[in-house]
Protein backbone atom coordinates (compact mmCIF):
# COMPACT_ATOMS: atom_id res chain seq x y z
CA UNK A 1 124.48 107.44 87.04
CA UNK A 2 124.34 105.23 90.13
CA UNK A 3 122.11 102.60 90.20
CA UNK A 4 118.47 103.32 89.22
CA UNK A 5 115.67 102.86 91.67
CA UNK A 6 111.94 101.95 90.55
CA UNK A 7 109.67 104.01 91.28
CA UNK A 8 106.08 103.67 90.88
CA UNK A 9 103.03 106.21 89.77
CA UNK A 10 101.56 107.47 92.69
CA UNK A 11 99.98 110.97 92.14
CA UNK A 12 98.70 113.75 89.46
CA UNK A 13 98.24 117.10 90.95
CA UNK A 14 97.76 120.03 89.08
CA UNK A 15 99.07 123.73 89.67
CA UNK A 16 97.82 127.32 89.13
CA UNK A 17 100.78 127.50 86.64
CA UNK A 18 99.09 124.99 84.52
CA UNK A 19 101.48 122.23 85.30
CA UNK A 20 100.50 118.79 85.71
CA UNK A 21 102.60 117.65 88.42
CA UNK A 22 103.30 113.30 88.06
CA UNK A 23 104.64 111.85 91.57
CA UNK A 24 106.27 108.52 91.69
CA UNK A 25 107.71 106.78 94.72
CA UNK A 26 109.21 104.12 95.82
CA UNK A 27 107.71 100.64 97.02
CA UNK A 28 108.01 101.74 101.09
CA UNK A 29 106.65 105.33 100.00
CA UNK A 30 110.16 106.19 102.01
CA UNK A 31 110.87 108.77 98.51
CA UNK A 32 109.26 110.27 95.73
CA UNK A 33 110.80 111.80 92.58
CA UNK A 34 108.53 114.79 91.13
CA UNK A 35 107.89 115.68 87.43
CA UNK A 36 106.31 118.85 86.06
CA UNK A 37 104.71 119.20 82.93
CA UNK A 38 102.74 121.80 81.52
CA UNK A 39 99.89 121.41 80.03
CA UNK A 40 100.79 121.65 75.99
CA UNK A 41 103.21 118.95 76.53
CA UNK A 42 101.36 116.22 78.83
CA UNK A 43 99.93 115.13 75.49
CA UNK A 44 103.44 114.46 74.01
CA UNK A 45 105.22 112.50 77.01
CA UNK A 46 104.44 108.95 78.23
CA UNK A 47 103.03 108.64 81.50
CA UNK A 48 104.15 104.83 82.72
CA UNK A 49 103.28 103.10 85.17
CA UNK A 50 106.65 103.61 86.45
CA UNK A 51 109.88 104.90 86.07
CA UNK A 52 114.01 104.41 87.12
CA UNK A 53 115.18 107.47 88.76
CA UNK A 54 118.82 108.49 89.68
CA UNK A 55 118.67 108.79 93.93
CA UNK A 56 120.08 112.14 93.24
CA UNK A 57 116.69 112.97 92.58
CA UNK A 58 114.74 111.54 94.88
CA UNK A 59 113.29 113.28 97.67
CA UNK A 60 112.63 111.80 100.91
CA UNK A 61 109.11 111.85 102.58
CA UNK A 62 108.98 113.25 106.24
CA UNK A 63 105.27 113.56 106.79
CA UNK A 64 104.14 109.57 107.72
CA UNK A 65 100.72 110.12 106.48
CA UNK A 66 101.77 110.84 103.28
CA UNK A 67 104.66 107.90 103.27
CA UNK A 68 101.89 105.19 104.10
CA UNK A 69 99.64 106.95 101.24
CA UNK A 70 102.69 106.59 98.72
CA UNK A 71 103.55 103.38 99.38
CA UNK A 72 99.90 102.24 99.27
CA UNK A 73 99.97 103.20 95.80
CA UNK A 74 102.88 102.28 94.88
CA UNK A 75 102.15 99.01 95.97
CA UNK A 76 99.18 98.61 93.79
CA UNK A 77 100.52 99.53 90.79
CA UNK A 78 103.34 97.37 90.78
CA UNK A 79 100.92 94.25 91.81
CA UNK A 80 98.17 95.49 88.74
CA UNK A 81 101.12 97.01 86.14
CA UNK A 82 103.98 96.35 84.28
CA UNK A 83 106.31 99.12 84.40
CA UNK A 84 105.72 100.58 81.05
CA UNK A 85 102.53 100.72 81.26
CA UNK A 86 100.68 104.17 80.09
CA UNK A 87 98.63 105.24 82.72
């Protein structure tokens, strides 16, 4: 794996599949890296605070609304959490 990149919690959506969708992006809100999790299993996995993705799997952000949004959040989690945090 090359090297890991931090991102941070910045969204829970939720789908008509019953998946809980986590979002977590990076500091500029420049990527995000998507997880989906149905419902049954949410209970089972750790939601952190954050998380070290492979930039393989991140996915880059066109839309500048939702950048600024991202790294908004992004930016207060890191300043109120430690990483592995449950959130």
């Amino acid at each position: 794996m090359t090297d890991a990149v931090r991102c941070w919690f910045v969204e829970r959506d939720y789908t008509d599949r019953d998946l809980i969708v986590l979002t977590y992006a990076t500091l500029d809100g420049e990527r995000s890296y998507r997880k989906e999790l149905s419902v049954t299993v949410i209970d089972r996995y750790d939601v952190t605070a954050a998380v070290d993705v492979d930039p393989d799997n991140l996915e880059h952000i066109d839309d500048p609304d939702r950048r600024e949004r991202y790294a908004t959040e992004a930016e207060r989690m890191a300043n109120s959490h430690d990483p592995d945090d449950e959130v």
